[in-house]
Structure formats: structure tokens, C-alpha cells
C-alpha atoms as a PDB file:
ATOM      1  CA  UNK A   1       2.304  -5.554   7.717  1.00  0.00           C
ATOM      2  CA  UNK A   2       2.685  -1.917   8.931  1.00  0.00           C
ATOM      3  CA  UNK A   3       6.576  -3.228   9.540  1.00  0.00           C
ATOM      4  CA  UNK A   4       7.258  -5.127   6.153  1.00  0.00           C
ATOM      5  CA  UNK A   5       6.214  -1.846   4.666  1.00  0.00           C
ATOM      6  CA  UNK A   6       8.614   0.273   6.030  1.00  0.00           C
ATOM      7  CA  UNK A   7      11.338  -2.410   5.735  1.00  0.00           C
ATOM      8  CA  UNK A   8      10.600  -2.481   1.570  1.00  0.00           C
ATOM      9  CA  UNK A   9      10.046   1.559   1.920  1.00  0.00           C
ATOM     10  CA  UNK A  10      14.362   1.975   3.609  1.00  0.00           C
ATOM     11  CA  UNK A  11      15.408  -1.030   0.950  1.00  0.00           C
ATOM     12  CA  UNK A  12      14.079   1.267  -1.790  1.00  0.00           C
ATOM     13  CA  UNK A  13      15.630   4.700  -0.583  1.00  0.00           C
ATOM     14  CA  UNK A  14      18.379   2.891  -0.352  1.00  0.00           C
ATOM     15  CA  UNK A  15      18.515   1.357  -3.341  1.00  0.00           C
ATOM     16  CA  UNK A  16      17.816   5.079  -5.046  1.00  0.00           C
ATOM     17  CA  UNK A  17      20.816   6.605  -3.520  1.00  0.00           C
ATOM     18  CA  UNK A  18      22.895   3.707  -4.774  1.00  0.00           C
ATOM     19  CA  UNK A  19      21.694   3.985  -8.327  1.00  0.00           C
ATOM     20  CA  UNK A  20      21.872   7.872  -8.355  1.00  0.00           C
ATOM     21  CA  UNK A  21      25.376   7.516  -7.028  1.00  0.00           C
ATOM     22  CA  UNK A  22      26.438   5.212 -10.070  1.00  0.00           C
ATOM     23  CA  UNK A  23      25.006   7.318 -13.162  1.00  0.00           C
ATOM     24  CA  UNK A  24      27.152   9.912 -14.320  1.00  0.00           C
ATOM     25  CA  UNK A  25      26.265  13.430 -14.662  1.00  0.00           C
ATOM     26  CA  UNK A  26      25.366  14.932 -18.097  1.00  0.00           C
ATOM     27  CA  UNK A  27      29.083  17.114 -17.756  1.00  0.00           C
ATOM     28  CA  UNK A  28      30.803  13.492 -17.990  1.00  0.00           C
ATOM     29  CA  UNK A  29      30.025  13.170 -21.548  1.00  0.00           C
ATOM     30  CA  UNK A  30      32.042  15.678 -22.498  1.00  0.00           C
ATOM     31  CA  UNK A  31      35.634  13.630 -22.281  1.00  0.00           C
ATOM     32  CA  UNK A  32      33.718  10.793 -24.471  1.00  0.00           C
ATOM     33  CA  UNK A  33      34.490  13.153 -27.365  1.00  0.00           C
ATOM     34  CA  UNK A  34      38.359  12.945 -26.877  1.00  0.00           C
ATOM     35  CA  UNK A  35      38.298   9.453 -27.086  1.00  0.00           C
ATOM     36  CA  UNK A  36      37.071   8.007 -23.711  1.00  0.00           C
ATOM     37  CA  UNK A  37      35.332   5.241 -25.114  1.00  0.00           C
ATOM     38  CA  UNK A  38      31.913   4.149 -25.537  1.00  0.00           C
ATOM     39  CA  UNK A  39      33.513   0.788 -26.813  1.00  0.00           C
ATOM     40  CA  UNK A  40      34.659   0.139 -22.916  1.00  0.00           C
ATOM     41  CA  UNK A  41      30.965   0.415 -21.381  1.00  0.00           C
ATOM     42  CA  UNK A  42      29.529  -2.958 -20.418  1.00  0.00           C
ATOM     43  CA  UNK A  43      26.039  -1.730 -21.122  1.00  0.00           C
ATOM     44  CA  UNK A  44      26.576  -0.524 -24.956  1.00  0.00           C
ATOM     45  CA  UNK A  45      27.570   2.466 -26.940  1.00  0.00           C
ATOM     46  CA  UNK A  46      24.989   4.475 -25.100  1.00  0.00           C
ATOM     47  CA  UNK A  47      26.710   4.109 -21.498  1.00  0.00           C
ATOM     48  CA  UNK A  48      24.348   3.102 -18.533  1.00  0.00           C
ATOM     49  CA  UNK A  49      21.849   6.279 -18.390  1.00  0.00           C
ATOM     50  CA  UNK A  50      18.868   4.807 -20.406  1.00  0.00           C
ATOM     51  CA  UNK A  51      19.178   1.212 -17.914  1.00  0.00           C
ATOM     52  CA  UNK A  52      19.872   3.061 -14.767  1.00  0.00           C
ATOM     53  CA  UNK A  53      17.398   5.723 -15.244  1.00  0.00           C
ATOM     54  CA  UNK A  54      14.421   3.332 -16.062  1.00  0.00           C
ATOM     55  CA  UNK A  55      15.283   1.473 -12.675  1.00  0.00           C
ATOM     56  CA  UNK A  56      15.502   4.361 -10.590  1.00  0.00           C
ATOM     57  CA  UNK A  57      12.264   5.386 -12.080  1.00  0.00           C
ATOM     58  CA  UNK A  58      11.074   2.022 -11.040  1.00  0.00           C
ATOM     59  CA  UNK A  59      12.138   2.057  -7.602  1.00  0.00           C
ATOM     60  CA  UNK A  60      11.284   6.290  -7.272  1.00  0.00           C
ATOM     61  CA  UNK A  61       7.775   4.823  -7.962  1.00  0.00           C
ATOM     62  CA  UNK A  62       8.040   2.036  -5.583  1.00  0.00           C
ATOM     63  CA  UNK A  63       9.477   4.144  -2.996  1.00  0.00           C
ATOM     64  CA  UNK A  64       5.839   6.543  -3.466  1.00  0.00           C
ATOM     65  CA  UNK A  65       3.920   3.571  -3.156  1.00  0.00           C
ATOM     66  CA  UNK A  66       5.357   3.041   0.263  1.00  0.00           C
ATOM     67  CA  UNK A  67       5.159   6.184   1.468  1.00  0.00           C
ATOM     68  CA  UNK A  68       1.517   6.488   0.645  1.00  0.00           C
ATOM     69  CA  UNK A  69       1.517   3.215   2.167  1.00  0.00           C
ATOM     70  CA  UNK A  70       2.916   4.433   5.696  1.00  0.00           C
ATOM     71  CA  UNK A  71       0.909   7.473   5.630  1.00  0.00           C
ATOM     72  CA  UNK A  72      -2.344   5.747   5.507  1.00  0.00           C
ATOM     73  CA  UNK A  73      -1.149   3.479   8.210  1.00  0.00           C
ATOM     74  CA  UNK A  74      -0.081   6.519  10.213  1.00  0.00           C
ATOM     75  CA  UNK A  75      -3.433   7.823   9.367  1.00  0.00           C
ATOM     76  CA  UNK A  76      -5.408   4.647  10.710  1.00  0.00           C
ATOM     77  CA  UNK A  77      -3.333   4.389  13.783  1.00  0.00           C
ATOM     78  CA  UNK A  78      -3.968   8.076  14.882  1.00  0.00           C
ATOM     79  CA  UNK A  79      -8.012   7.897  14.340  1.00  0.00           C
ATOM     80  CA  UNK A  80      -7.517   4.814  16.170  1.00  0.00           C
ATOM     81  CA  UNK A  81      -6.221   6.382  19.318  1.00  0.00           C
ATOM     82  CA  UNK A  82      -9.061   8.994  20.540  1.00  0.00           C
ATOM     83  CA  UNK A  83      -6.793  10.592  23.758  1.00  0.00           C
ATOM     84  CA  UNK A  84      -3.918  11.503  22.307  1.00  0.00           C
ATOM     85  CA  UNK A  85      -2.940  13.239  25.883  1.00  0.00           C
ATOM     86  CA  UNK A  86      -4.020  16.975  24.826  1.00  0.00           C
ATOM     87  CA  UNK A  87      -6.720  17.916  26.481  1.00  0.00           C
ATOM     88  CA  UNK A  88      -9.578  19.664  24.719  1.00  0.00           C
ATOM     89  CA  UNK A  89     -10.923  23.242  25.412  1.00  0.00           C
ATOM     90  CA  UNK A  90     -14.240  21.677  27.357  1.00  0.00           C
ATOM     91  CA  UNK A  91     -11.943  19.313  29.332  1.00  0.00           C
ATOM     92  CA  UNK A  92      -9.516  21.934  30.361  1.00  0.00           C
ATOM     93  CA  UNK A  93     -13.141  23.988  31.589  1.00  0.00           C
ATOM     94  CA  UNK A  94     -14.311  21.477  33.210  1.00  0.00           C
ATOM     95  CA  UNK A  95     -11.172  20.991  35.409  1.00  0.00           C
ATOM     96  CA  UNK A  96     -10.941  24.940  36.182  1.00  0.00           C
ATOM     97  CA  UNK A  97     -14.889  24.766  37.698  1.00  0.00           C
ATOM     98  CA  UNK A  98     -14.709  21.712  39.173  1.00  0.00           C
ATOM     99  CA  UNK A  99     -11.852  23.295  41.363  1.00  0.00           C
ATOM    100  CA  UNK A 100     -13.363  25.168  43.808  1.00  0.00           C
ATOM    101  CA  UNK A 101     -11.156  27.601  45.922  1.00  0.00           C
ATOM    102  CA  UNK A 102     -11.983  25.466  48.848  1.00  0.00           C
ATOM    103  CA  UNK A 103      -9.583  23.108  47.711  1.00  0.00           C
ATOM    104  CA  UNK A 104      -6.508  26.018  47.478  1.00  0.00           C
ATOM    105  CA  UNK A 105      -4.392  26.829  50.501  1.00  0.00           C
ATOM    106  CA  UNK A 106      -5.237  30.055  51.865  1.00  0.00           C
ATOM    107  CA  UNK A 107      -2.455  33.226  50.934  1.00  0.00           C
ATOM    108  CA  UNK A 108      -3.811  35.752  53.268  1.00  0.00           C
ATOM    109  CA  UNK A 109      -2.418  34.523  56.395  1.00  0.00           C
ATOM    110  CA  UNK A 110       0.239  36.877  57.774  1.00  0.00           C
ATOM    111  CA  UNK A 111       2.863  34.383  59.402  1.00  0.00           C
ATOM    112  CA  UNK A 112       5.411  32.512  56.842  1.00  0.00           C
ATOM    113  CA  UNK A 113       4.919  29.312  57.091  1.00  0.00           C
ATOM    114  CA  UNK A 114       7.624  27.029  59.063  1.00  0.00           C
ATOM    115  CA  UNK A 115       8.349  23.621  57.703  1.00  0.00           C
ATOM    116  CA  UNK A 116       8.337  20.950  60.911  1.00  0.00           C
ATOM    117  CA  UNK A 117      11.252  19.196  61.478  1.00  0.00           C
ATOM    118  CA  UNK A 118      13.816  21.196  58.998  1.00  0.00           C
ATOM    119  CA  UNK A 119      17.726  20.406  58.723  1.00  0.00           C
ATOM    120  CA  UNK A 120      17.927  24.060  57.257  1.00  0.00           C
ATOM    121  CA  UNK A 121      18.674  26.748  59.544  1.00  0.00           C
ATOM    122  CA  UNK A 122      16.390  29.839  60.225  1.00  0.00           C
ATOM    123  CA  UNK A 123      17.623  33.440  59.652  1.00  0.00           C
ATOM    124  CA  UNK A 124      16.024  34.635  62.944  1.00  0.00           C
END
């Protein structure tokens, strides 16, 4: 469901840029008064603004109702999960005491230590 969604939710957007590409801007009446003609407008003397804009409305609204759509999905999925791979602050305390220094290699000793078996060269 979670994928039909977000197919409708790209279709709209899509559809939005489309339609906001075809209307004119308010500036393009201007050359209507030197006779560029309402008369040569397939949608009537009024141009295409009043049709356009009520489907772009339609689809701006459609295009909300999918996005609240996705975010409640997104929502549902992330309660879902519980370890979402960050550790908490009582997990991260309970690793540091359950170390013990027992476990840790010891720094104080006072030779370097030499790897067995090495291809690289000593300095000595």
C-alpha cells in the first residue's frame, strides 16, 4: 500500500510541475491588450488560468494527502523498529562496567612489542 502511495504521491508532483509550467504568468496579459487575442484560446475569452488553476489546486491537495499519507507510514514503520542501531545512554554504561581492565592489554611494559614472523624490516 505503503508503495502505491508514493507511486500516486511522484504522479501528482509531477503532474503539478507540468500544469505550473503551462499557465502563463500574470505579466503575459499585458500583450493581450495590443491585440494578441483572446479569440485564439481554446479554453474561452478568459485564457486557461481559471481551468488550470482549479486542477492544480486539485492535485496541490492530492499531493498533501499523500504526503500526510507517507509520513504516517514513516511514522508506523519507525515505532515499529525498537533498535534502531543507536545505543542508549544505559546501554553504552553498561558496556563501559562490564569491561573490566582485566580484559585490556597491559601499557606499562617497557619493551616494544615485536610482531612474530614480520616481512618488515627492523631499524636496529
Amino acid at each position: 500500500m505503503e508503495n502505491i502511495v508514493l507511486i500516486v504521491h511522484v504522479l501528482l508532483a509531477a503532474g503539478i510541475i507540468a500544469l505550473v509550467l503551462m499557465q502563463q504568468g500574470k505579466g503575459a496579459e499585458a500583450g493581450a491588450a495590443f491585440g494578441g487575442g483572446a479569440s485564439q484560446t481554446v479554453f474561452g475569452s478568459q485564457g486557461t488560468g481559471s481551468l488550470l488553476g482549479k486542477i492544480t489546486g486539485v492535485l496541490a491537495f492530492g499531493l498533501f494527502v499523500t504526503s500526510f499519507a507517507l509520513a504516517v507510514y514513516a511514522k508506523n514503520k519507525a515505532s515499529e523498529v525498537t533498535d534502531a542501531g543507536i545505543p542508549t545512554v544505559t546501554e553504552i554504561q553498561d558496556a563501559a562496567a562490564a569491561a573490566s581492565a582485566e580484559d585490556l592489554p597491559a601499557l606499562n611494559s617497557s619493551e616494544p612489542a615485536k610482531p612474530a614472523d614480520s616481512d618488515i624490516p627492523s631499524a636496529n
